[in-house]
Protein backbone atom coordinates (compact mmCIF):
# COMPACT_ATOMS: atom_id res chain seq x y z
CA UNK A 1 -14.62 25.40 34.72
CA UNK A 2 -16.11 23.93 31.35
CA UNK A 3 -15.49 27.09 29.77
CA UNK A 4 -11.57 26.63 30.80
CA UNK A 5 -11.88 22.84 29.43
CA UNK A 6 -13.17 23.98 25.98
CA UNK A 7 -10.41 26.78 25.42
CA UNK A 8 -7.86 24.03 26.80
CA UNK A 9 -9.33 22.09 23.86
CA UNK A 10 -9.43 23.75 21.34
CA UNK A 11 -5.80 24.88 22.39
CA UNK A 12 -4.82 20.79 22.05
CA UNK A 13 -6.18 20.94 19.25
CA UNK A 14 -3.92 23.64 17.78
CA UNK A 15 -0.87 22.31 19.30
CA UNK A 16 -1.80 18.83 17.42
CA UNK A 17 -2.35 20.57 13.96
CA UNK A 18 0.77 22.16 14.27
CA UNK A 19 2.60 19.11 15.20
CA UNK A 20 0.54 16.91 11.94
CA UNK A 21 2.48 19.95 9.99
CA UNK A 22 -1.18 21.47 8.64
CA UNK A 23 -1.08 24.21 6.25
CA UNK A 24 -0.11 27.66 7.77
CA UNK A 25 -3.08 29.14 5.34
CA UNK A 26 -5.51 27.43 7.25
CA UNK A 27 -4.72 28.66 10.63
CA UNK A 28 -4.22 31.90 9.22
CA UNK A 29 -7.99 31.98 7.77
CA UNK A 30 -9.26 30.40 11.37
CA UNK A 31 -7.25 33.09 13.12
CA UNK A 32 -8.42 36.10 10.97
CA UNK A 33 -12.02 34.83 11.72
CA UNK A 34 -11.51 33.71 15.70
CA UNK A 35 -14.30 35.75 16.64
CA UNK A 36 -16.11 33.89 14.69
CA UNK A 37 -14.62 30.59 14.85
CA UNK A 38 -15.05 30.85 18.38
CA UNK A 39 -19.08 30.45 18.30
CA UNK A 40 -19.07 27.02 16.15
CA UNK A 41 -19.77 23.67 18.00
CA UNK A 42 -16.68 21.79 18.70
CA UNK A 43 -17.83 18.97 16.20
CA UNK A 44 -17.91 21.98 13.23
CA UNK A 45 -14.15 23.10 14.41
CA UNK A 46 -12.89 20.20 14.79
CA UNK A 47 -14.06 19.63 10.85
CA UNK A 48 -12.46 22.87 9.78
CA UNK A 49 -9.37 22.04 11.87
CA UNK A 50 -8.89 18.44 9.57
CA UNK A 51 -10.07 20.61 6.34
CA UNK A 52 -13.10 18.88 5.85
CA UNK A 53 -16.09 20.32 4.51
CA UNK A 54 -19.27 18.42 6.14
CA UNK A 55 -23.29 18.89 5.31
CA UNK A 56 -24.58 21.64 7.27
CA UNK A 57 -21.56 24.19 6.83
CA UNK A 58 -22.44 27.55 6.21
CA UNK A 59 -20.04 29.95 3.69
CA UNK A 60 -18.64 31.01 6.14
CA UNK A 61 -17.55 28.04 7.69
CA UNK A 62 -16.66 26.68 4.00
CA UNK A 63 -14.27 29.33 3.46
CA UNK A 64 -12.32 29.37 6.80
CA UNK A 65 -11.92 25.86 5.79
CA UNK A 66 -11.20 25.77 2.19
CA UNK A 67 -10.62 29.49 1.44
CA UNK A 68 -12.53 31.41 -1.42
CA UNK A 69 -13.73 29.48 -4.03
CA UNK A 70 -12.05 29.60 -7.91
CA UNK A 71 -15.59 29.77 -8.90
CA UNK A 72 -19.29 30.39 -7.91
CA UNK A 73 -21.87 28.60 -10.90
CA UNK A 74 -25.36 29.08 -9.43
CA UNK A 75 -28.07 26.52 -10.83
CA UNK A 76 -31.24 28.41 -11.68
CA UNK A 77 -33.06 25.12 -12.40
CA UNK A 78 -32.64 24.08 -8.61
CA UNK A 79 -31.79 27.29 -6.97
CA UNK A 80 -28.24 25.37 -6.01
CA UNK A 81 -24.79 27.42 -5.38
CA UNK A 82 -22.04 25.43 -6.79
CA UNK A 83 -18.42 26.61 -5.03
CA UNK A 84 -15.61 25.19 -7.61
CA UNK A 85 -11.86 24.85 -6.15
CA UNK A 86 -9.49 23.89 -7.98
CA UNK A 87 -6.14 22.71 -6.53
CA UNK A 88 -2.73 22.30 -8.54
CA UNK A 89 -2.36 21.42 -11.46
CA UNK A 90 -0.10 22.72 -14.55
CA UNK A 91 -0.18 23.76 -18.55
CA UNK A 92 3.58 21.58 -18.81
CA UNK A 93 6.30 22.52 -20.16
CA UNK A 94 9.34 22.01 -22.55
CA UNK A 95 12.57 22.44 -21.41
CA UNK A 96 15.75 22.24 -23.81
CA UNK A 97 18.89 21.48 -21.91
CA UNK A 98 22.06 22.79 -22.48
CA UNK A 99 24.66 20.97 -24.59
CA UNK A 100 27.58 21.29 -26.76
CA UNK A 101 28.66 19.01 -29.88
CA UNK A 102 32.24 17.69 -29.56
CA UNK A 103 35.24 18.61 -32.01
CA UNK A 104 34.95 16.36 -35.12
CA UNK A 105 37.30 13.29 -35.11
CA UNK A 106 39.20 12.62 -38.29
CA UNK A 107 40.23 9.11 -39.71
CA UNK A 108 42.40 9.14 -42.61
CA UNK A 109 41.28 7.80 -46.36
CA UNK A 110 41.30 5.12 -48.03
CA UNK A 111 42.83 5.86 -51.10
CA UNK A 112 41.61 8.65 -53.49
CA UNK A 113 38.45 9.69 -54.89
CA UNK A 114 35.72 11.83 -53.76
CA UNK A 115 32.67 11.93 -51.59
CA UNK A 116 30.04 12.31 -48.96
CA UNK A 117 28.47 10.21 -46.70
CA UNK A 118 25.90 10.61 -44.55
CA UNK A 119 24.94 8.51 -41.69
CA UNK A 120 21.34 8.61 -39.62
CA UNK A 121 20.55 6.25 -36.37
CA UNK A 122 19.73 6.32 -32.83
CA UNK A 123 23.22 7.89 -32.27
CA UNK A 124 21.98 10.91 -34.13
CA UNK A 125 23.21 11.95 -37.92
CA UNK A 126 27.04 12.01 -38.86
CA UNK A 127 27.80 13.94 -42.35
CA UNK A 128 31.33 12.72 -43.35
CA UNK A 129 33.15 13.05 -46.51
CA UNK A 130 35.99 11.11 -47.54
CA UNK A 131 38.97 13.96 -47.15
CA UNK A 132 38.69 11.90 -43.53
CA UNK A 133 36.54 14.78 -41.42
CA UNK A 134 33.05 13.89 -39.67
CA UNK A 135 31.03 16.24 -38.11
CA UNK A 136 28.50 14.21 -35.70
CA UNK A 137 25.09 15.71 -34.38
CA UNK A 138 23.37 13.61 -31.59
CA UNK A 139 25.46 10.82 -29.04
CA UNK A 140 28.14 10.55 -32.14
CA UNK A 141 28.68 7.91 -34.58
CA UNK A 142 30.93 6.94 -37.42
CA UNK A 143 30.09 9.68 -40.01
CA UNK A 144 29.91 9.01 -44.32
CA UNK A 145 29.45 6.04 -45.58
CA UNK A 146 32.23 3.94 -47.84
CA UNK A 147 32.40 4.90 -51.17
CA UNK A 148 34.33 4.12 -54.15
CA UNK A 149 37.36 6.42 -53.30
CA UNK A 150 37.36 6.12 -49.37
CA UNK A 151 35.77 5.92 -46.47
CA UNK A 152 34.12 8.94 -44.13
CA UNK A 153 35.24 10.51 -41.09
CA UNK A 154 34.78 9.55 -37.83
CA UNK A 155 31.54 11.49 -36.12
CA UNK A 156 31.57 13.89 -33.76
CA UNK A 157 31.35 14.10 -30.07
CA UNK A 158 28.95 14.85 -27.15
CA UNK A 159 25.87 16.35 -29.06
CA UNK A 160 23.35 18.14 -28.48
CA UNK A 161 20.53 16.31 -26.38
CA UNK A 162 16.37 16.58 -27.19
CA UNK A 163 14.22 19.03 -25.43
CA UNK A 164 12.83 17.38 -21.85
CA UNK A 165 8.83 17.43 -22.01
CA UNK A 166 6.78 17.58 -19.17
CA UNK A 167 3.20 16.73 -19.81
CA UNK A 168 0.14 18.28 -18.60
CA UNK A 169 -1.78 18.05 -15.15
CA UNK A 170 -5.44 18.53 -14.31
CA UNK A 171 -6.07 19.90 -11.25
CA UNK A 172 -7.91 18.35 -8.23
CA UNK A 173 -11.15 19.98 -8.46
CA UNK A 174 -13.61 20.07 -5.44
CA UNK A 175 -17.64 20.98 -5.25
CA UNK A 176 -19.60 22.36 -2.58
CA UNK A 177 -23.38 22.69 -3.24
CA UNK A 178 -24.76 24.74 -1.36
CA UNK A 179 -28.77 24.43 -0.78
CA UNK A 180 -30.91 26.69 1.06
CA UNK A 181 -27.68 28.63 2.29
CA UNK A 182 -25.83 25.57 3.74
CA UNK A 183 -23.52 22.98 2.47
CA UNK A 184 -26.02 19.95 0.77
CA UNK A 185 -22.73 17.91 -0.42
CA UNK A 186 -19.47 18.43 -0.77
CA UNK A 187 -16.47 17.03 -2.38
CA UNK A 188 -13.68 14.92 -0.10
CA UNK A 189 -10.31 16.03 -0.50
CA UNK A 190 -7.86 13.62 -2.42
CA UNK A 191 -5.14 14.24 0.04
């Protein structure tokens, strides 16, 4: 009869993990190592089932939990076994959108003479010249600037936009120290 209330138990506590919407790796390492699994007190289970390692935890137990480590630094000074995870993260990235620069506008002159303008801002930078075209790189503008002769042309359209940076993440990094075979300390996770 106990023996029925412990697999009805643990099988609660399945159903409930599933239901909390665990990770799928997780029950996949527990059921790859049932046999296992199966011999820990319920207290140690229950740990692995909420993904916390606890003091006391062998590997084994730390790894049906947590998985393999990312790395292994063993401290010859105190004979300690330091399991490294690290979680997430990224290098960032750049990302240049797609864009197109509108036809130039024209705008007719203002009497004769020759010359160029050019025209920087937030808009971007127009190049006009006073035959009355603009060519506009950036969110447009009014391109060349008066000059004796006549005025520039009007800027150009759309433009094209800057690239979209992402910066970089650290990862969330975990420890387990391991002394004497079993876990001495061990990170919490941050989730």
């Amino acid at each position: 009869m106990k023996r029925t209330h412990g697999f009805a138990m643990a099988g609660l506590l399945a159903a409930g993990l599933f239901s909390a919407g665990c990770g799928s790796s997780q029950m996949s390492r527990i059921d790859r190592n049932r046999d296992i699994y199966e011999t820990w007190p319920i207290e140690t289970r229950q740990a692995v089932l909420d993904g916390r390692v606890e003091a006391g935890m062998t590997p084994d137990m730390v790894r049906v939990t947590w998985g393999e480590p990312s790395e292994i630094v063993a401290q010859s000074r105190t004979g300690d076994e330091i399991w490294v995870y690290k979680i997430g993260g990224s290098d960032g990235s750049v990302y240049y959108p797609g864009g197109t620069m509108g036809s130039a506008g024209t705008m007719g002159t203002i009497g004769g003479g020759s010359g160029i303008g050019i025209s920087t801002g937030r808009g971007g930078t127009s190049i006009g010249t006073t035959g009355g075209i603009g060519i506009g790189v950036g969110s447009g503008g009014i391109g060349g600037s008066p000059t004796i002769g006549g005025m520039g042309g009007l800027g150009g359209g759309a433009g094209i936009g800057g690239p979209i940076v992402t910066p970089p993440t650290p990862p969330d990094i975990r420890e387990v120290v391991f002394r004497n075979g079993v876990v001495y300390k061990a990170d919490k996770p941050t989730k």
